[in-house]
N, C-alpha and C. Protein backbone atom coordinates (compact mmCIF):
# COMPACT_ATOMS: atom_id res chain seq x y z
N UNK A 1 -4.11 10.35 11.24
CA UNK A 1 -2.90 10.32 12.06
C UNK A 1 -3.24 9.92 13.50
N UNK A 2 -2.75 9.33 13.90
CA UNK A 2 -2.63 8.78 15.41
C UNK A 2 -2.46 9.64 16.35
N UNK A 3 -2.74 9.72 17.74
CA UNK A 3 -2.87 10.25 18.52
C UNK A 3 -1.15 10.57 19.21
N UNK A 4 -0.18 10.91 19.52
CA UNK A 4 0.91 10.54 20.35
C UNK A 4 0.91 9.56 20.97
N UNK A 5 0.10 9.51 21.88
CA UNK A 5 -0.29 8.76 22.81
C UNK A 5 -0.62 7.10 22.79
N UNK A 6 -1.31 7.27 21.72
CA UNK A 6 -1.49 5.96 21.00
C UNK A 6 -0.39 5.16 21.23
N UNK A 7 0.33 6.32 20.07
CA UNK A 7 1.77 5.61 19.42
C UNK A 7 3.03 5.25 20.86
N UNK A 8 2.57 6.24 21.68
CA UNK A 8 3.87 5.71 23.05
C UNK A 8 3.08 4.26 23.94
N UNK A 9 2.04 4.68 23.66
CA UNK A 9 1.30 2.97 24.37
C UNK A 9 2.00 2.11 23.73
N UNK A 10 2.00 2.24 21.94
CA UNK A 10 2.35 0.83 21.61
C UNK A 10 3.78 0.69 21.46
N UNK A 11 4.77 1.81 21.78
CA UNK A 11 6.09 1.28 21.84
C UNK A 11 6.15 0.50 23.28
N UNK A 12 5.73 0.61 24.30
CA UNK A 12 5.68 0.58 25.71
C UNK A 12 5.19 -0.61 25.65
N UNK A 13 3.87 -1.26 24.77
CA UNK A 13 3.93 -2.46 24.95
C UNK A 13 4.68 -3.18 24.45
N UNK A 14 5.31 -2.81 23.01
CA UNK A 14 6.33 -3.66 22.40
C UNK A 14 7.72 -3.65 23.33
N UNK A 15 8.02 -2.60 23.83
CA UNK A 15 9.07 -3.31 25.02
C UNK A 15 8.94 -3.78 25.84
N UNK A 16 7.38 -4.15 26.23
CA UNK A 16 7.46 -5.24 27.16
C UNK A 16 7.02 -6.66 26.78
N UNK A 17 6.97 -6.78 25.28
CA UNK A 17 6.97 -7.81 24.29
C UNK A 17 5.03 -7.84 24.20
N UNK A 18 4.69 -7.11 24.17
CA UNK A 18 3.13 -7.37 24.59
C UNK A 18 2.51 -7.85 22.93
N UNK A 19 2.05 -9.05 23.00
CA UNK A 19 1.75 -9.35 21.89
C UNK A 19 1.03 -8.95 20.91
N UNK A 20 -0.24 -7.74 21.51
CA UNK A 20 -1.23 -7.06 20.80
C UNK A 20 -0.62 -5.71 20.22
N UNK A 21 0.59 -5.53 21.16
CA UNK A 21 1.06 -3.90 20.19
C UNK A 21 1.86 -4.47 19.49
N UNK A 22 3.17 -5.71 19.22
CA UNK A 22 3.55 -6.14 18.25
C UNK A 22 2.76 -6.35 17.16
N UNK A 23 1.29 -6.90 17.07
CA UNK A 23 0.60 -6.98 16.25
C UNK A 23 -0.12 -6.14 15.54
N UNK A 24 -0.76 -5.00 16.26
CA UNK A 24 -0.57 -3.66 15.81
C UNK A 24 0.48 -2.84 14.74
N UNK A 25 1.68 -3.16 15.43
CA UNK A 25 2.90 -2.39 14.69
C UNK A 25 2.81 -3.20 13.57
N UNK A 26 2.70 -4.43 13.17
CA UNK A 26 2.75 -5.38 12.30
C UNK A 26 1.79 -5.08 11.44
N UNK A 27 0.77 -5.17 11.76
CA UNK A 27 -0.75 -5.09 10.97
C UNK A 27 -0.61 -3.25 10.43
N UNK A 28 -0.43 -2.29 10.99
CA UNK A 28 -0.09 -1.01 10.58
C UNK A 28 1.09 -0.85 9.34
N UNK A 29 1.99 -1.62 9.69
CA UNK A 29 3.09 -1.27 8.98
C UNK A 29 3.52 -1.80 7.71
N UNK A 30 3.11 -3.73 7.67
CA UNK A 30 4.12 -4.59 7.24
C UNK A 30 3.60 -4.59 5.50
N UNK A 31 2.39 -4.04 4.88
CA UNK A 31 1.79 -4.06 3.87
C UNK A 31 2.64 -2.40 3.32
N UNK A 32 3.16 -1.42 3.95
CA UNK A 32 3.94 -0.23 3.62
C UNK A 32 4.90 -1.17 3.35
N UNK A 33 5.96 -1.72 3.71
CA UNK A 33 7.49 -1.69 3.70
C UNK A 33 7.30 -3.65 2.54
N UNK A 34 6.57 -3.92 2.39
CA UNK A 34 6.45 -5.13 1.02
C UNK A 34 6.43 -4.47 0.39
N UNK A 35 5.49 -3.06 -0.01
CA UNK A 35 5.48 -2.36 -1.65
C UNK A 35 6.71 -1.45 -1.75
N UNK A 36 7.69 -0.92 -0.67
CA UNK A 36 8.84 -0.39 -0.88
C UNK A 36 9.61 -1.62 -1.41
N UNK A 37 9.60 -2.87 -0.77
CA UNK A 37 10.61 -4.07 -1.24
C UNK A 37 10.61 -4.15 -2.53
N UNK A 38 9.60 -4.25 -2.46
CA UNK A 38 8.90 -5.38 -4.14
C UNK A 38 9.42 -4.43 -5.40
N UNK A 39 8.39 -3.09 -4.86
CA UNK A 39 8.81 -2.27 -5.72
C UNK A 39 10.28 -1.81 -6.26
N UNK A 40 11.16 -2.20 -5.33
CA UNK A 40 12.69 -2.16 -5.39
C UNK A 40 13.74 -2.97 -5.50
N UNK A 41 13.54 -4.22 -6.50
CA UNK A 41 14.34 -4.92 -7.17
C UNK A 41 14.11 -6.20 -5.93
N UNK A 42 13.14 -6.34 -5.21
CA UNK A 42 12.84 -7.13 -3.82
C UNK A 42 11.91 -8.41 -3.96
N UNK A 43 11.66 -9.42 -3.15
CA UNK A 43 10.68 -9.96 -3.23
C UNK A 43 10.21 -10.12 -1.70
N UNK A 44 8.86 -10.60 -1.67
CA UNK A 44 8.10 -10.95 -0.49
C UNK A 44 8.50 -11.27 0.67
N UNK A 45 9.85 -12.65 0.51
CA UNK A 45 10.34 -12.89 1.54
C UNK A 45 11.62 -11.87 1.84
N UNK A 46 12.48 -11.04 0.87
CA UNK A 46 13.50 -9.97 1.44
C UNK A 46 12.83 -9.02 1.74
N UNK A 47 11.10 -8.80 1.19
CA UNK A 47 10.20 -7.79 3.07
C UNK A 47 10.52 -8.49 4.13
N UNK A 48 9.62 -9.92 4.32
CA UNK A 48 9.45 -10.08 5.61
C UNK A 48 10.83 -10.22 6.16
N UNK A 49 11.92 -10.41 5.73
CA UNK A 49 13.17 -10.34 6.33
C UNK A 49 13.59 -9.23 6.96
N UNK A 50 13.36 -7.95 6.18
CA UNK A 50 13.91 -6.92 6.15
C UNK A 50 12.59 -5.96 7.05
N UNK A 51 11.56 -6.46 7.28
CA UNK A 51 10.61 -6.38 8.19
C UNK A 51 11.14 -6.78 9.53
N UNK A 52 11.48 -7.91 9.84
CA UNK A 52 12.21 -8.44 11.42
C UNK A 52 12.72 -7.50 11.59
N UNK A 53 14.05 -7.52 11.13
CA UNK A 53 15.08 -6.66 10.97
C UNK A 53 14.91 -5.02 11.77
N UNK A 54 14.06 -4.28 11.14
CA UNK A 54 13.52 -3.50 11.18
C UNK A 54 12.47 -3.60 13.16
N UNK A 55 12.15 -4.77 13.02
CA UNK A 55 11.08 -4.44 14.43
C UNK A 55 12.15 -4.62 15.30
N UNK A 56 13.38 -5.63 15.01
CA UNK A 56 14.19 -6.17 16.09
C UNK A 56 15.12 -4.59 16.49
N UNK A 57 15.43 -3.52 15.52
CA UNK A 57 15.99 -2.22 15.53
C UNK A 57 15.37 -1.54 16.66
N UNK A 58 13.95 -1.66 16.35
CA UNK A 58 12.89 -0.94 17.08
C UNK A 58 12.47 -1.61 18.72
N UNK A 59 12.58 -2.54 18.83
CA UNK A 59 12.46 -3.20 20.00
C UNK A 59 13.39 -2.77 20.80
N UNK A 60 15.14 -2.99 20.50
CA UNK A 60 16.14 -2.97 21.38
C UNK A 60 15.97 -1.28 21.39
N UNK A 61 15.43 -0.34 20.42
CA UNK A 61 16.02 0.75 20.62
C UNK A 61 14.83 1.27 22.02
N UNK A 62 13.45 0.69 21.90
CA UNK A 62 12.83 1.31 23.02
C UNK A 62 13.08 0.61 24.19
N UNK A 63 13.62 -0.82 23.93
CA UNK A 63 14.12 -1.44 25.46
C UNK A 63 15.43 -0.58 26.06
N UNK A 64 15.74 0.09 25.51
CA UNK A 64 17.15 0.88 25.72
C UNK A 64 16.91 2.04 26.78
N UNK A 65 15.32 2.53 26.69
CA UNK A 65 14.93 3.43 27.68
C UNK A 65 15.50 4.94 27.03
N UNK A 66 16.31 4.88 26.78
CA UNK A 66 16.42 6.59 26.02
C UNK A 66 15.85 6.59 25.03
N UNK A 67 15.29 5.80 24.38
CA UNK A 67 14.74 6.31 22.75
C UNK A 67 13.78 7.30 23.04
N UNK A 68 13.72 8.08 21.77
CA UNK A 68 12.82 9.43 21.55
C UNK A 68 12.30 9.32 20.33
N UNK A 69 11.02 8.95 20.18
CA UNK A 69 10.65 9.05 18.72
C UNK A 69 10.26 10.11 18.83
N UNK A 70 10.66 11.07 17.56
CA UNK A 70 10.07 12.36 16.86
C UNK A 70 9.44 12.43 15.62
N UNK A 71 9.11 10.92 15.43
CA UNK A 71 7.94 10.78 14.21
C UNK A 71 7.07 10.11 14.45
N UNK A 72 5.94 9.43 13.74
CA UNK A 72 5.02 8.40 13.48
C UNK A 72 5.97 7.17 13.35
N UNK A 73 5.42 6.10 14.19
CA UNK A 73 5.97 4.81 14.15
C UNK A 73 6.56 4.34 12.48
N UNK A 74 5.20 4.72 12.09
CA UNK A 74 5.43 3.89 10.37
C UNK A 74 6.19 5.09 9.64
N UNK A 75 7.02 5.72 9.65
CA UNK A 75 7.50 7.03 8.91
C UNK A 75 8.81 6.31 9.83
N UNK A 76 9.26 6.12 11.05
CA UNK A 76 10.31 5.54 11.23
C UNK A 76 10.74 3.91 11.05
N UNK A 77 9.91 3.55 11.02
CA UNK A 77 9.75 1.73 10.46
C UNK A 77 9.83 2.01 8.68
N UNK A 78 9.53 2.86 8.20
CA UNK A 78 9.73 3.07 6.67
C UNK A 78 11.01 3.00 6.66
N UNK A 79 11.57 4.53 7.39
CA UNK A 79 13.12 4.60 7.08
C UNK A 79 13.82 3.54 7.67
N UNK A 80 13.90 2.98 8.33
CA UNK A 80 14.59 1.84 9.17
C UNK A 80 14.57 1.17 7.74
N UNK A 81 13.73 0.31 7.65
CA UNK A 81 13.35 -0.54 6.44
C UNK A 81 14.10 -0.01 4.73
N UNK A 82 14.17 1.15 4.63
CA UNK A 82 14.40 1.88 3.18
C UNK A 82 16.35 1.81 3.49
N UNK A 83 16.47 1.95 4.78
CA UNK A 83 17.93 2.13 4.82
C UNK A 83 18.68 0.76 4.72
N UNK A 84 17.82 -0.41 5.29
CA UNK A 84 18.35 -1.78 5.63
C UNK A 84 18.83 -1.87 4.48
N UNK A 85 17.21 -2.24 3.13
CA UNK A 85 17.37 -2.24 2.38
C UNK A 85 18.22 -1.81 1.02
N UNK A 86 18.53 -0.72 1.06
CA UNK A 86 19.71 0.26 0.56
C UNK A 86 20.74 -0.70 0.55
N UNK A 87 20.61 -0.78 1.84
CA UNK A 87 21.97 -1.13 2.55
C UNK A 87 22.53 -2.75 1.69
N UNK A 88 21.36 -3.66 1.62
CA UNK A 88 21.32 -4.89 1.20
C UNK A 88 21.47 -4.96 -0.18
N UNK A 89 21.32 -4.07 -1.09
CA UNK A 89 21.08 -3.82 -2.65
C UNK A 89 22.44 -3.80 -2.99
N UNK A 90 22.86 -2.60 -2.15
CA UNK A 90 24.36 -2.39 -2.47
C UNK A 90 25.10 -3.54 -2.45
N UNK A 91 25.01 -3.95 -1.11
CA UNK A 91 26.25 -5.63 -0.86
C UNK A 91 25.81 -6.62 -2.23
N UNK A 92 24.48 -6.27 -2.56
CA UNK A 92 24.45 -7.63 -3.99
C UNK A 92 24.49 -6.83 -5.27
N UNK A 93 25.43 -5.92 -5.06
CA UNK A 93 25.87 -5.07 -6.47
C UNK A 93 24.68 -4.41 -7.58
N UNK A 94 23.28 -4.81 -6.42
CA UNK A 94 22.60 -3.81 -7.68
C UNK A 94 22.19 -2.84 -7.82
N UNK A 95 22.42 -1.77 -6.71
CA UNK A 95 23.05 -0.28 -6.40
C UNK A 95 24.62 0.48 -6.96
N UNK A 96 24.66 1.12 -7.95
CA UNK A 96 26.12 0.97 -8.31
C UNK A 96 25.94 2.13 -6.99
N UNK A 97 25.56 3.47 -7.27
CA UNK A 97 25.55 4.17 -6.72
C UNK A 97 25.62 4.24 -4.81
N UNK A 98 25.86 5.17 -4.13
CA UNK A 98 26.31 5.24 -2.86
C UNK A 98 25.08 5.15 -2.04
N UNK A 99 24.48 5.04 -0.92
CA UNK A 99 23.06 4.84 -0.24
C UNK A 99 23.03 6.78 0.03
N UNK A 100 24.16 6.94 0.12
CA UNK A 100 23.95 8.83 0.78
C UNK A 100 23.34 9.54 -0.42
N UNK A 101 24.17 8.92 -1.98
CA UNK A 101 23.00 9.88 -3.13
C UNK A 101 21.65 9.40 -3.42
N UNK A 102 21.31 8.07 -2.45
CA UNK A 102 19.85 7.59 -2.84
C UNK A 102 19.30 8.43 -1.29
N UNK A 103 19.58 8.80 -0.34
CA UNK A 103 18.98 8.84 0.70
C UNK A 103 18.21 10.70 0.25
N UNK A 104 19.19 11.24 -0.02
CA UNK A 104 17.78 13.13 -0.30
C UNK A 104 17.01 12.74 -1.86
N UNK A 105 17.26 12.14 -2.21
CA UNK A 105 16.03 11.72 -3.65
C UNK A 105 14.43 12.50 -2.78
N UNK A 106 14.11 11.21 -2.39
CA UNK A 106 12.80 12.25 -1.59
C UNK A 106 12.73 11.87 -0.37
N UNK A 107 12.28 12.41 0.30
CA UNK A 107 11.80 12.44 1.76
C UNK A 107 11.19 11.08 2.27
N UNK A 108 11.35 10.51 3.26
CA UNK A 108 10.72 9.46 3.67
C UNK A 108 9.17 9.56 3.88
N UNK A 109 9.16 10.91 4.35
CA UNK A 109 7.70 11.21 4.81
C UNK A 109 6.79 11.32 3.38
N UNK A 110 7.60 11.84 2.26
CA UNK A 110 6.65 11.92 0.97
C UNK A 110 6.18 10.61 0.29
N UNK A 111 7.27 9.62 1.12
CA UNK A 111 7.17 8.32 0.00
C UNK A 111 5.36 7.60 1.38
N UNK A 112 6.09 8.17 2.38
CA UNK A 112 4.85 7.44 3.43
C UNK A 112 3.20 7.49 2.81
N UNK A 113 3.24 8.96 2.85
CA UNK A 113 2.14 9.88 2.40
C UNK A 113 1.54 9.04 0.77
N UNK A 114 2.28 8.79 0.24
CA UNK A 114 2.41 8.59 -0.99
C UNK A 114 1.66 7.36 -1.53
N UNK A 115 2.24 6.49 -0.28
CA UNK A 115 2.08 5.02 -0.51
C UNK A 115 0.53 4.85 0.31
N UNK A 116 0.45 5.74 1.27
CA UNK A 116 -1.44 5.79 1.88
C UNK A 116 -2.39 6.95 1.16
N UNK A 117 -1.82 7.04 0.13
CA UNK A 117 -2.67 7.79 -0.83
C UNK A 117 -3.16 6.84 -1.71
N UNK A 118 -2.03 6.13 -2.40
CA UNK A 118 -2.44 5.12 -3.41
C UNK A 118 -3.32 4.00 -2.77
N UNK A 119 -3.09 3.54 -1.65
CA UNK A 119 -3.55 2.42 -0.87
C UNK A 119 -5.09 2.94 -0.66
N UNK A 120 -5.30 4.44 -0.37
CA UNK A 120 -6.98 4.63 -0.08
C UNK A 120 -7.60 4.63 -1.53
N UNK A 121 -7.41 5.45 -2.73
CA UNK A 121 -7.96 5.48 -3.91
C UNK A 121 -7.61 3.74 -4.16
N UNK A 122 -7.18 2.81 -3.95
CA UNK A 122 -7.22 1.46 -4.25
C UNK A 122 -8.46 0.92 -3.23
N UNK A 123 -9.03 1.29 -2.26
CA UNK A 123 -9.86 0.75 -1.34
C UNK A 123 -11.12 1.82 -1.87
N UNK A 124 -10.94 3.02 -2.31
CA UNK A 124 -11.80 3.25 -2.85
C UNK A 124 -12.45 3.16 -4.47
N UNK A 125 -11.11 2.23 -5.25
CA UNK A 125 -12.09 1.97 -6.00
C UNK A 125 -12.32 1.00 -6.63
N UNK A 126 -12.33 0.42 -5.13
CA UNK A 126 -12.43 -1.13 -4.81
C UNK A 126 -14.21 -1.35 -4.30
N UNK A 127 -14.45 0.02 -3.47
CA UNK A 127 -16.04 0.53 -3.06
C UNK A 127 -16.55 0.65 -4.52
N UNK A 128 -16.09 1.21 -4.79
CA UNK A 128 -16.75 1.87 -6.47
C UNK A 128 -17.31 0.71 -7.16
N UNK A 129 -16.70 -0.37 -7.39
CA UNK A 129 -16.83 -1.43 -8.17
C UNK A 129 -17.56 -2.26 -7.46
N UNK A 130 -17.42 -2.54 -6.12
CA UNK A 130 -18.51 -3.07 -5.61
C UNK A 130 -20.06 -2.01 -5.58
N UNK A 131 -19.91 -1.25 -5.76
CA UNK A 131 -21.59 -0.51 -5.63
C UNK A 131 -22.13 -0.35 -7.59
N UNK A 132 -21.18 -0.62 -8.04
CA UNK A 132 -21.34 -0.73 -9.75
C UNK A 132 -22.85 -1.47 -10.21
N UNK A 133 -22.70 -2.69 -9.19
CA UNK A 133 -23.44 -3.64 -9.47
C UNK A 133 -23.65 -4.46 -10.60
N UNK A 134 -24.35 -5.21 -11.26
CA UNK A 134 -24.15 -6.18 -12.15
C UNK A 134 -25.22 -5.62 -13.53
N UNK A 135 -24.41 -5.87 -14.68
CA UNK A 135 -23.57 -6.41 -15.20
C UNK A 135 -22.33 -5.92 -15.18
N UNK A 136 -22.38 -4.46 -15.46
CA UNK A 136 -21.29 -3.65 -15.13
C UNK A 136 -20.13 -3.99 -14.63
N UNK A 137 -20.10 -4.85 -13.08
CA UNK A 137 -19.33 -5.42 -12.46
C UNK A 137 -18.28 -6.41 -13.15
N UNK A 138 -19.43 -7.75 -13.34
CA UNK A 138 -18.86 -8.68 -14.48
C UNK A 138 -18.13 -8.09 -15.64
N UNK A 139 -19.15 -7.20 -16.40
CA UNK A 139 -18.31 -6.92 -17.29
C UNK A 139 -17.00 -6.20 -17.79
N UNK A 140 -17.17 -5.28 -16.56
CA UNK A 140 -15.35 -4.58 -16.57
C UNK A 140 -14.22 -5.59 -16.10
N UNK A 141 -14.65 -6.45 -15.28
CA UNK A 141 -13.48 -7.28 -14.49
C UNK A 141 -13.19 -8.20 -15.99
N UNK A 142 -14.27 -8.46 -16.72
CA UNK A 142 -13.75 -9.96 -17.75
C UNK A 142 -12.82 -8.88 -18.83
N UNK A 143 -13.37 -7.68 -18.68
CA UNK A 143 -12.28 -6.84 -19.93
C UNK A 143 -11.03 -6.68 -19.08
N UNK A 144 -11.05 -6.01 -18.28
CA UNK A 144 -9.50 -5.65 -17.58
C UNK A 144 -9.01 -6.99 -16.48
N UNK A 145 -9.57 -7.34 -15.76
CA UNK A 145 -8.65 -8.48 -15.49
C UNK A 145 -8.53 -9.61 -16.15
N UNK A 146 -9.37 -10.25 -16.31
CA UNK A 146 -9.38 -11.48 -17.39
C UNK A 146 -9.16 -11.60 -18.53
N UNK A 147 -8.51 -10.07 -19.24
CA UNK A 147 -8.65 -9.83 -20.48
C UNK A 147 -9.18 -10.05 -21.65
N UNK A 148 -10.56 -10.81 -21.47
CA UNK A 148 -11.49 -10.80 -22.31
C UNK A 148 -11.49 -10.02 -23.63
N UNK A 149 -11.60 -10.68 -24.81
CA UNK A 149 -12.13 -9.32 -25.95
C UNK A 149 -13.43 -9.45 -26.34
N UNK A 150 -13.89 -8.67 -27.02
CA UNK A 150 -14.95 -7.93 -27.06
C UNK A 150 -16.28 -9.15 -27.57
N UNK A 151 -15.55 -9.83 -28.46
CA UNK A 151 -16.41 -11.00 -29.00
C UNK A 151 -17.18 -12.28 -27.75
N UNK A 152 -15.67 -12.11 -27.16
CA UNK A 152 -16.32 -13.47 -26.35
C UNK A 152 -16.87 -12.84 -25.14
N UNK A 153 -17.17 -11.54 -24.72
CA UNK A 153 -17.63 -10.73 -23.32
C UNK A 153 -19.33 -10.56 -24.21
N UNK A 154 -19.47 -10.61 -25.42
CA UNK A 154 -20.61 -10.34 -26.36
C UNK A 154 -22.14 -11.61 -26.41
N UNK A 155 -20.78 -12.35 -26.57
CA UNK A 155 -21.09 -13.94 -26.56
C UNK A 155 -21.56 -14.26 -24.67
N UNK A 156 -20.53 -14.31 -23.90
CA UNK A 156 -20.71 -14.61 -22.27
C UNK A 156 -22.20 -13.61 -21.80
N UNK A 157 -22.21 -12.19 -22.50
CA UNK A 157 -23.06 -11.46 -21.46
C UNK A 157 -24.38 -11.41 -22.37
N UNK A 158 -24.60 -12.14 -23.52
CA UNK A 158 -25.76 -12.07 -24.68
C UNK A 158 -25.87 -10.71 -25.52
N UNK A 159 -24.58 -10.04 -25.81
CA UNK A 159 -25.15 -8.76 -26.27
C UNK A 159 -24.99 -9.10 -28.16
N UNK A 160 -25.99 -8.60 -28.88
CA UNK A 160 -26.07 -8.58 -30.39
C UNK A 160 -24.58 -8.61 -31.19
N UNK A 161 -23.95 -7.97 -30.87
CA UNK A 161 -22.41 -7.87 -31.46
C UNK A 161 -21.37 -6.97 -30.54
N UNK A 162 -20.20 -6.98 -30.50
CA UNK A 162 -19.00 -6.70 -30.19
C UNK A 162 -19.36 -5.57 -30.03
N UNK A 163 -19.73 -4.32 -31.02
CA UNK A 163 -19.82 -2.88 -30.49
C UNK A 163 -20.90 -2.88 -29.50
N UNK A 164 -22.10 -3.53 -29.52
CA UNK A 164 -22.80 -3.46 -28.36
C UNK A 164 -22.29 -3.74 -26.91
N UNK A 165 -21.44 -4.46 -27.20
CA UNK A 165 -20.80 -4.98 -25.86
C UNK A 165 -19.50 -3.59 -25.15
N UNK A 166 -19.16 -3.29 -26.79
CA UNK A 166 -18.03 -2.27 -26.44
C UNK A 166 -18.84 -0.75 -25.41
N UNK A 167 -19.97 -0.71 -26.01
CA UNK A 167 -20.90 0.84 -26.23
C UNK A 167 -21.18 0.10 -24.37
N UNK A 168 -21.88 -1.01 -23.95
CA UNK A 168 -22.34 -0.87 -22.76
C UNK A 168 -20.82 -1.12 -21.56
N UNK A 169 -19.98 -1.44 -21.97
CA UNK A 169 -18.65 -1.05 -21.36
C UNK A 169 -18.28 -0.02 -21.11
N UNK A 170 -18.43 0.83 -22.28
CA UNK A 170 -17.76 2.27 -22.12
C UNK A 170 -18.90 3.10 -21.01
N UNK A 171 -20.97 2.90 -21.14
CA UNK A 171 -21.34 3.18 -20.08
C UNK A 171 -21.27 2.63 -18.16
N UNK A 172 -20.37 1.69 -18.59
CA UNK A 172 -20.08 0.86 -17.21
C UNK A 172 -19.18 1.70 -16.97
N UNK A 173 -17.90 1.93 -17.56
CA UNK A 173 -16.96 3.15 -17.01
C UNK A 173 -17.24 4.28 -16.93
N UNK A 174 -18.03 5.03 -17.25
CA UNK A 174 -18.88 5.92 -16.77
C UNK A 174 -19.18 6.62 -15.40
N UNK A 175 -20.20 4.91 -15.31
CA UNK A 175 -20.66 5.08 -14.01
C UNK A 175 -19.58 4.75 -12.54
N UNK A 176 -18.63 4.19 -13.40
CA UNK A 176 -17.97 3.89 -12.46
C UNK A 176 -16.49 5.20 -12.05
N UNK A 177 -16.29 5.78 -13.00
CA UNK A 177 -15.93 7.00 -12.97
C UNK A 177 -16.36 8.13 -11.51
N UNK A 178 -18.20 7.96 -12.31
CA UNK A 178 -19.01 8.69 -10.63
C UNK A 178 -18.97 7.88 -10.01
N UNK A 179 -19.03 7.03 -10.00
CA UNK A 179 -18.65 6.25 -8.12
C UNK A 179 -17.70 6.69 -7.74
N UNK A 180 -16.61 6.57 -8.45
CA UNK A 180 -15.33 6.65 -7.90
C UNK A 180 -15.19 7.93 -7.05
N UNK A 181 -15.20 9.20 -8.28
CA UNK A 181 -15.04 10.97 -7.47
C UNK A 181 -16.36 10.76 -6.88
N UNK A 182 -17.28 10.39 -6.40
CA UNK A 182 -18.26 10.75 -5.12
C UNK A 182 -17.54 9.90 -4.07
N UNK A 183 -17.10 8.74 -4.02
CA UNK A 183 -16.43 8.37 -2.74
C UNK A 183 -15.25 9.17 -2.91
N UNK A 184 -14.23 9.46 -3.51
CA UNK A 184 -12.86 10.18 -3.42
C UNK A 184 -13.23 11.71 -2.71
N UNK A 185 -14.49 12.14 -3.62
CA UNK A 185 -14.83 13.77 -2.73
C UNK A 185 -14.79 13.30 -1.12
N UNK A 186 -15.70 12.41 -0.97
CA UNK A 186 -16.34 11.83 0.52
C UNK A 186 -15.17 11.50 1.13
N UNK A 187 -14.35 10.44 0.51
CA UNK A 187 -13.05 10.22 1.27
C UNK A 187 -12.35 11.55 1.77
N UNK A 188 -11.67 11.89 1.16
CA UNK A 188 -10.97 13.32 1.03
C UNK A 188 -11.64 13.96 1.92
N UNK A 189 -12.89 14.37 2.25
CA UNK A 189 -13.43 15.52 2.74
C UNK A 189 -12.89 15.34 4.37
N UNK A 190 -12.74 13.97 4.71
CA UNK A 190 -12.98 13.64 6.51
C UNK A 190 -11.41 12.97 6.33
N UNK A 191 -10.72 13.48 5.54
CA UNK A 191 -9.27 13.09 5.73
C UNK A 191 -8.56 14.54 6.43
């Protein structure tokens, strides 16, 4: 979590258009409010739309001189963003429902929390797989991303037959299992 202080520097520069705290707010925020889009009947460009939108809210409201934030920038750039959006679903009829019975579903702050939970166990086991090392490496990515089967990962990595290939897979996930909970303990611990 950010300091207060931090966070009133960079409204202070964004009302005075300062290009490095716009970029900040941008670089902090704009990867949260694409996986609310996307994830919500959205695409890439109705984020970055609904992203402007959202900073241009935030700009006039601290050029206004009374604003008071009583949250984290990105916990109010969420909701800004979750409400636009709402707001936009409905006008293209694919909300039957009212934005007031979607708004107590859950908390803005749980979905925040939520979405930098998934985002660290994705960077961590993103570490994991890079410290795996090889073959291991190769060989989980050609099964799960490339969807490889067992014959031709047998054939590509020289192993005797298909269960051999299956048997040193299943010890690649393994190890990659302990990678994973030793960085997640480590993560976690200094969170």
């Amino acid at each position: 979590m950010k300091p207060a202080n931090d966070e009133k520097a960079l409204l202070q520069g964004l009302a005075a258009s300062d290009k490095k705290s716009v970029e900040t707010i941008y670089r902090d925020n704009y990867n949260m409010v694409q996986s609310l889009i996307i994830n919500n009947n959205g695409s890439a460009d109705d984020a970055r739309d609904i992203f402007q939108e959202a900073m241009i809210v935030l700009y006039e409201k601290v050029r206004s001189g009374t604003f008071e934030l009583n949250c984290q920038i990105k916990t109010y750039v969420y909701s800004v963003c979750r409400r636009l959006w709402l707001k936009r679903l409905q006008q293209l009829n694919r909300y039957s429902s009212p934005i007031e019975d979607l708004e107590g579903v859950i908390s803005v702050e749980e979905e925040v929390e939520e979405h930098e939970r998934r985002n660290a166990e994705f960077e961590m086991m993103d570490k994991a797989i890079t410290g795996l090392g090889e073959p291991c490496k190769s060989l989980l990515e050609a099964y799960y991303l490339q969807k490889q089967n067992m014959q031709v990962i047998a054939a590509n990595f020289g192993y005797t037959n298909a269960d051999n290939a299956k048997n040193q897979k299943y010890k690649c996930l393994m190890r990659l299992k302990k990678l994973f909970f030793t960085h997640y303990k480590n993560g976690n611990s200094d969170g």
